[in-house]
Protein backbone atom coordinates (compact mmCIF):
# COMPACT_ATOMS: atom_id res chain seq x y z
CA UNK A 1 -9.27 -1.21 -13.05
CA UNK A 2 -5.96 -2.16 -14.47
CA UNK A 3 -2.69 -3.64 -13.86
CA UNK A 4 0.20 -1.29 -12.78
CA UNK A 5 1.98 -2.07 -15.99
CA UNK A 6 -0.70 -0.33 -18.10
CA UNK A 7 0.31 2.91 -16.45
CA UNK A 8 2.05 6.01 -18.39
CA UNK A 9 5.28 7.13 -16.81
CA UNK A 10 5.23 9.81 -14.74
CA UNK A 11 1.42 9.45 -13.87
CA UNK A 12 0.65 9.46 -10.70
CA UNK A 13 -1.78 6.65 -10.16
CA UNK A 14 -3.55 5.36 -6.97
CA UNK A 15 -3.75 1.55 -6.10
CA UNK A 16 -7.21 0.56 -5.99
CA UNK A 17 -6.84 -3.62 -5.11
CA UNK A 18 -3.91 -5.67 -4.64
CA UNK A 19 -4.43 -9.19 -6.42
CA UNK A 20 -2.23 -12.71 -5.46
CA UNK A 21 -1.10 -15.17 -2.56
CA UNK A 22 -1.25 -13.48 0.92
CA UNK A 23 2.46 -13.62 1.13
CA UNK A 24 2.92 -11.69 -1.86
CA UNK A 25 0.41 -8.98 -0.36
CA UNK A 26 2.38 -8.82 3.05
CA UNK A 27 5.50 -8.07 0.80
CA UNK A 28 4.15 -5.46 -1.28
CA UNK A 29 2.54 -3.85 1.79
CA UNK A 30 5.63 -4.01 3.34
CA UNK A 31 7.60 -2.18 0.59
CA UNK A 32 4.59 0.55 0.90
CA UNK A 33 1.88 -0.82 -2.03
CA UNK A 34 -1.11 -0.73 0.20
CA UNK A 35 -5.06 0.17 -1.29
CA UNK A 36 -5.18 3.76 -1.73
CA UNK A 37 -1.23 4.98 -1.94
CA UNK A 38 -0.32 7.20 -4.40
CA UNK A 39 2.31 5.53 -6.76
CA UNK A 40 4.00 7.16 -10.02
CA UNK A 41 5.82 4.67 -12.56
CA UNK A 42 8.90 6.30 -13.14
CA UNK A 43 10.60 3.84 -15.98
CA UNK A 44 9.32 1.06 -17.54
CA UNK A 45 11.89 -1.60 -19.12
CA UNK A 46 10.42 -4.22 -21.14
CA UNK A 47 7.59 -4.62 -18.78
CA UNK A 48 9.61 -4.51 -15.92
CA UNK A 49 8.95 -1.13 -14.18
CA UNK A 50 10.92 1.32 -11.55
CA UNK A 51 8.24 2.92 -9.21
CA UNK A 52 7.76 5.74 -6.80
CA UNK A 53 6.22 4.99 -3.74
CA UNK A 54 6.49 7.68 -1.08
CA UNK A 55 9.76 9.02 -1.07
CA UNK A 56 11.65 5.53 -2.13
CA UNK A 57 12.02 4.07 -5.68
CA UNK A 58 11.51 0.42 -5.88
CA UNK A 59 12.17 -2.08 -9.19
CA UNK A 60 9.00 -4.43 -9.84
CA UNK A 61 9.11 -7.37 -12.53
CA UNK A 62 6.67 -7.58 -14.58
CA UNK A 63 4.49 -10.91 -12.67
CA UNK A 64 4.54 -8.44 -9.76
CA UNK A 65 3.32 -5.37 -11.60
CA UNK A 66 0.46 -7.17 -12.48
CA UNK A 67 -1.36 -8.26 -9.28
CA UNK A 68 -1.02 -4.36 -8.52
CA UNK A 69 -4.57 -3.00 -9.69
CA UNK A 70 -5.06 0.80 -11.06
């Protein structure tokens, strides 16, 4: 396993564990980062990275990235 933000753009990955503070799971599952989803970084800015999840793009800092596992 690895963080999110070791991914190659426009790889489609699949989340394998979610890491961090309940909260910040409820919010990520919320915006669709659940175990298992299909996810494809489609920019990555200094860290900072714009993914695909589903049909919606959504803008992740970098701290955030991280608890996503690969």
């Amino acid at each position: 396993m690895m963080p999110l933000t070791m991914a190659k753009v426009g790889e489609p990955v699949t989340i394998r564990k979610i890491t961090g503070k309940d909260e910040v799971r409820q919010h990520l599952a919320e915006l669709g980062f659940v175990v298992d989803a299909a996810v494809t970084v489609m920019n990555d800015m200094g860290g900072n990275l714009i993914i695909k999840v589903k049909e919606s793009r959504i803008a992740l800092d970098k701290a955030m990235a991280n608890r996503i596992m690969i």
